[in-house]
Protein backbone atom coordinates (compact mmCIF):
# COMPACT_ATOMS: atom_id res chain seq x y z
CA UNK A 1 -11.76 -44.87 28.79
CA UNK A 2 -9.94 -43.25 25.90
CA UNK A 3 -10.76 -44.24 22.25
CA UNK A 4 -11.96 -47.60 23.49
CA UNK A 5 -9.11 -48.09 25.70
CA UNK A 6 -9.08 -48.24 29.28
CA UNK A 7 -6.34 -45.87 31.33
CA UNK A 8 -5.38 -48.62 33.35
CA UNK A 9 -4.28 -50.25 29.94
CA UNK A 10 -2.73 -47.72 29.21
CA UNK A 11 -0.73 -47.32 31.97
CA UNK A 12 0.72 -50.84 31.76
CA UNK A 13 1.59 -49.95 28.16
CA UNK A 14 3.18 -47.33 29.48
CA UNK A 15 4.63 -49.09 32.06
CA UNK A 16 6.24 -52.54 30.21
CA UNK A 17 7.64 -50.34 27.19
CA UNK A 18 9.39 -47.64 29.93
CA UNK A 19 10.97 -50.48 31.86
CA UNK A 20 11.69 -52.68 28.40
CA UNK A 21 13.61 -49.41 27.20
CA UNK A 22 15.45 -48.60 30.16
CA UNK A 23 16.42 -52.06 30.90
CA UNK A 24 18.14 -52.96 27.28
CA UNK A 25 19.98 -49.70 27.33
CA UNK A 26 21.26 -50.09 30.70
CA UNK A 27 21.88 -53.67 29.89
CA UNK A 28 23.60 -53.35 25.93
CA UNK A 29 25.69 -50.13 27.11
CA UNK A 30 25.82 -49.67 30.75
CA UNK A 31 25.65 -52.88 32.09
CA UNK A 32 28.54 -52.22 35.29
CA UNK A 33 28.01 -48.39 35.62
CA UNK A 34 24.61 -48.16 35.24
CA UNK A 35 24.58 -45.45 38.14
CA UNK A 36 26.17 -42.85 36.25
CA UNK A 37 23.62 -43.15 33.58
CA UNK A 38 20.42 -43.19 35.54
CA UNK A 39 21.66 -39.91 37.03
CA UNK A 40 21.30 -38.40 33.72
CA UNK A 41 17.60 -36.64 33.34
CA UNK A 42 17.68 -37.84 29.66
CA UNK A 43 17.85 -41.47 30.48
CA UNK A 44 14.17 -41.00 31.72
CA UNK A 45 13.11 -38.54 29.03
CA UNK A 46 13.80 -41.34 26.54
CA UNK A 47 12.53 -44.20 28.53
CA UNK A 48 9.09 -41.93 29.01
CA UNK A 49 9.40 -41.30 25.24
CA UNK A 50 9.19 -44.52 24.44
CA UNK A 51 6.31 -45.50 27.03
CA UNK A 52 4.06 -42.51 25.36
CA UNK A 53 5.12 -43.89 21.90
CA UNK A 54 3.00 -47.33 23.53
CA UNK A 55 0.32 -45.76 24.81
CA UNK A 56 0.18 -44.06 21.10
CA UNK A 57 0.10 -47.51 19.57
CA UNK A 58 -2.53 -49.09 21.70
CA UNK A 59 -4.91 -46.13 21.37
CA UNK A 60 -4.52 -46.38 17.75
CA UNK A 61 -4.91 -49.99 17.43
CA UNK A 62 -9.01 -50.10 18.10
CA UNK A 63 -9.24 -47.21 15.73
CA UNK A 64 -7.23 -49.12 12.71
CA UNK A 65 -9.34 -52.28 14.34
CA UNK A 66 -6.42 -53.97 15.20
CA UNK A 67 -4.77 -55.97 17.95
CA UNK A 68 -1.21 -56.29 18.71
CA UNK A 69 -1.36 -60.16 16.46
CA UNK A 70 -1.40 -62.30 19.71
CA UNK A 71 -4.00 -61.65 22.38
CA UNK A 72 -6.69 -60.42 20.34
CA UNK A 73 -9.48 -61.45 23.13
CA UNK A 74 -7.43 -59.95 25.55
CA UNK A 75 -6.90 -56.48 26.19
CA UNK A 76 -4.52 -56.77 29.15
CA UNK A 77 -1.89 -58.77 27.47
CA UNK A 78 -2.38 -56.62 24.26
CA UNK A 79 -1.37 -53.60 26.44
CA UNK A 80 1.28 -55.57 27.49
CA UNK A 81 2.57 -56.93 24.17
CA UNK A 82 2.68 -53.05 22.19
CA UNK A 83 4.70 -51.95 25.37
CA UNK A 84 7.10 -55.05 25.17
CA UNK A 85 7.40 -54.57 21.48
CA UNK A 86 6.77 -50.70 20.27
CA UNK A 87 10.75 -50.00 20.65
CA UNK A 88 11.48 -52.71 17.70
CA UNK A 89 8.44 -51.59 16.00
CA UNK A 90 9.53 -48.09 15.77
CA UNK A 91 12.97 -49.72 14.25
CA UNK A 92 11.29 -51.35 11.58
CA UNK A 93 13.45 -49.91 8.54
CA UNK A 94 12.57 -50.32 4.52
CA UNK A 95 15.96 -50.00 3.65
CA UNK A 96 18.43 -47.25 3.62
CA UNK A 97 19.27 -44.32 1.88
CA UNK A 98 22.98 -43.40 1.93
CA UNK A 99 23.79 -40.15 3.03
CA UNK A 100 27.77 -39.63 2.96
CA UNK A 101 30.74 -42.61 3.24
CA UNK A 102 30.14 -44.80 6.14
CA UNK A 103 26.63 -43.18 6.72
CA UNK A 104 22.71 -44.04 5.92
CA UNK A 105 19.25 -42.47 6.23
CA UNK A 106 16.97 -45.70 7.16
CA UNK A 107 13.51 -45.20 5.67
CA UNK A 108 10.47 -46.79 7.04
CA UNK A 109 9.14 -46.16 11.05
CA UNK A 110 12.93 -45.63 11.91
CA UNK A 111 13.19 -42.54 10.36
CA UNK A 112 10.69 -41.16 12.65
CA UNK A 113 12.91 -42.70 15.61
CA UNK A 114 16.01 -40.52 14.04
CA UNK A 115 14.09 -37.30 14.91
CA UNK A 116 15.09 -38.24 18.96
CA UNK A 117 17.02 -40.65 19.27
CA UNK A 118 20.33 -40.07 18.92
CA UNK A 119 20.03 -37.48 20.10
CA UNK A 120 19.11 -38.59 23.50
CA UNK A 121 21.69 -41.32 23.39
CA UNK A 122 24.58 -39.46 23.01
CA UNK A 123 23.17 -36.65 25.24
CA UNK A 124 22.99 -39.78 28.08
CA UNK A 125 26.20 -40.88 26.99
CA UNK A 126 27.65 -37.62 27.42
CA UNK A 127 26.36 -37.50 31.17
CA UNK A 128 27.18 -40.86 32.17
CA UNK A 129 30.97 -39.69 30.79
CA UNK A 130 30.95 -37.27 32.94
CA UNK A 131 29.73 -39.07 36.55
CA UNK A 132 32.27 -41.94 35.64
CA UNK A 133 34.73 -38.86 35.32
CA UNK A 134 33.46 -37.38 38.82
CA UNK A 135 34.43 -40.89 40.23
CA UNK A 136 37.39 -41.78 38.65
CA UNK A 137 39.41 -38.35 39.10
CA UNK A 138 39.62 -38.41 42.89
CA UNK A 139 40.88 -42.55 42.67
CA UNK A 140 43.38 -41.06 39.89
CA UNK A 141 44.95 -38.41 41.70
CA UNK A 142 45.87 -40.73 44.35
CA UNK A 143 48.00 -43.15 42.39
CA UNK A 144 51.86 -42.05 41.32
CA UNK A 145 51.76 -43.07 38.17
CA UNK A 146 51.04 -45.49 35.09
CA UNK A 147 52.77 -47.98 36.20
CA UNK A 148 51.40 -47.95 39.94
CA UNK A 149 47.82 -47.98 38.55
CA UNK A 150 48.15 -50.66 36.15
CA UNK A 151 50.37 -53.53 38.72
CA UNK A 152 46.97 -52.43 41.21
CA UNK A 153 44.55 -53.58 38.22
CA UNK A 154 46.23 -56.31 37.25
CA UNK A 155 46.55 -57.55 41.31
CA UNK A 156 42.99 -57.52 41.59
CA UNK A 157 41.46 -59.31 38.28
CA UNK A 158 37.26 -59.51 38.16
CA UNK A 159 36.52 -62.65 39.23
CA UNK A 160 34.28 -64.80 36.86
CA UNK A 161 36.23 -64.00 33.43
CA UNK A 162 36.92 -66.43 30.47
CA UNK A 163 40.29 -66.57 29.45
CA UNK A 164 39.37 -64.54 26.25
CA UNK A 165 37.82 -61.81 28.86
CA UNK A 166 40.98 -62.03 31.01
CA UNK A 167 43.19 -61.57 27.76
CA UNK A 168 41.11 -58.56 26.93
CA UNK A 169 41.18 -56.75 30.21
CA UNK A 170 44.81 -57.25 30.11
CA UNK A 171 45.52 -55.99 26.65
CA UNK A 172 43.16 -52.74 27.86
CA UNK A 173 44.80 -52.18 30.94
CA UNK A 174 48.03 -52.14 29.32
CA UNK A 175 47.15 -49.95 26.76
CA UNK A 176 45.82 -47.58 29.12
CA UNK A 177 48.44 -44.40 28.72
CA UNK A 178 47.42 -42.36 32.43
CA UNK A 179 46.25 -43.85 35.49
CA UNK A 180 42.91 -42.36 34.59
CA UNK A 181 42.49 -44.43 31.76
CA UNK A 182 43.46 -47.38 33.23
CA UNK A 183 40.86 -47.11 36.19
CA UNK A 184 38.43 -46.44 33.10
CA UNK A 185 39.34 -50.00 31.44
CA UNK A 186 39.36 -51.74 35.16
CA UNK A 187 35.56 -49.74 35.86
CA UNK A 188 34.53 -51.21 32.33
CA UNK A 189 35.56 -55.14 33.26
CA UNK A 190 34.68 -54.64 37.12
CA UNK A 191 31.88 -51.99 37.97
CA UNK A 192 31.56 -49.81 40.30
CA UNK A 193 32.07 -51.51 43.67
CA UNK A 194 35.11 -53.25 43.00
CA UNK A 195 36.35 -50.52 41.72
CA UNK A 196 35.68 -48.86 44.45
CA UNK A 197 37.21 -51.10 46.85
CA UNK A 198 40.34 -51.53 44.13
CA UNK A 199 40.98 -47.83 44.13
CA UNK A 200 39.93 -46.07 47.24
């Protein structure tokens, strides 16, 4: 037991928030290349951030003599509910204070989230840039030119689009200026597999 709670409470706290955090971020921004980004040592320092930010929040709540709202008789699906829930709790803003054109401070528990977070985002984002790039340079070095690399795309659509999603990955492929870029756009649409099997 710690403050009142048990570890094995704890531990699922710890548990549902990790897995919560690292499943929306995969899902929002990574959703077909999730590989790169679970490569990156920071993707786990912020998922583990946020599951010590829940056990934080259930050891607190006996002390404030609290529960998380829901399962007050429960302390099992309490644990559960502050590690489900502690990422949008620590998001709660006030309002915002604006700090230049196009930019804002938020003021309330988010401002504590500011002192990591992006931090760790873009540092993720920054590594999962770089495996894609690991990936796609050998597939790009292969193909003559634009022109090659686009008609290949285009031959070998994702299957499962709407029409507005097949007009999109179009558009992107087109716009795609080297044949790097336009393996980019098809990884975004496809993933990594048929990608794979697209450009060898």
């Amino acid at each position: 037991m710690l403050f009142g709670v048990s570890i094995e409470q704890l531990l699922l706290a710890l548990v549902v928030a990790v897995l919560v955090t690292g499943i929306e971020l995969l899902t929002s921004k990574y959703a077909r290349t999730a590989r790169f980004a679970l490569r990156s040592i920071w993707f786990y320092v912020y998922v583990l951030v946020y599951g010590l930010l829940a056990v934080a929040g259930l050891l607190v709540l006996p002390l404030v003599g609290g529960t998380s709202g829901v399962a007050s008789s429960n302390p099992w699906l309490n644990a559960a509910l502050v590690g489900f829930s502690v990422k949008a709790i620590l998001h709660i803003r006030i309002f915002a204070v604006s700090t230049g054109p196009g930019q804002s401070f938020p003021v309330g528990l988010e401002s504590f989230v500011q002192l990591f977070e992006p931090w760790l985002l873009r540092t993720i984002e920054l590594d999962h840039f770089s495996g894609q790039s690991a990936f796609i340079a050998p597939r790009a070095a292969t193909i003559a030119d634009v022109a090659a690399a686009r008609a290949t795309a285009k031959a070998n659509p994702p299957p499962g689009l709407s029409p507005q999603e097949v007009a999109a990955f179009e558009a992107d492929i087109d716009q795609a200026p080297t044949p790097r870029q336009v393996i980019a756009a098809y990884l975004k649409y496809a993933g990594i597999r048929l990608t794979d099997s697209t450009f060898p």
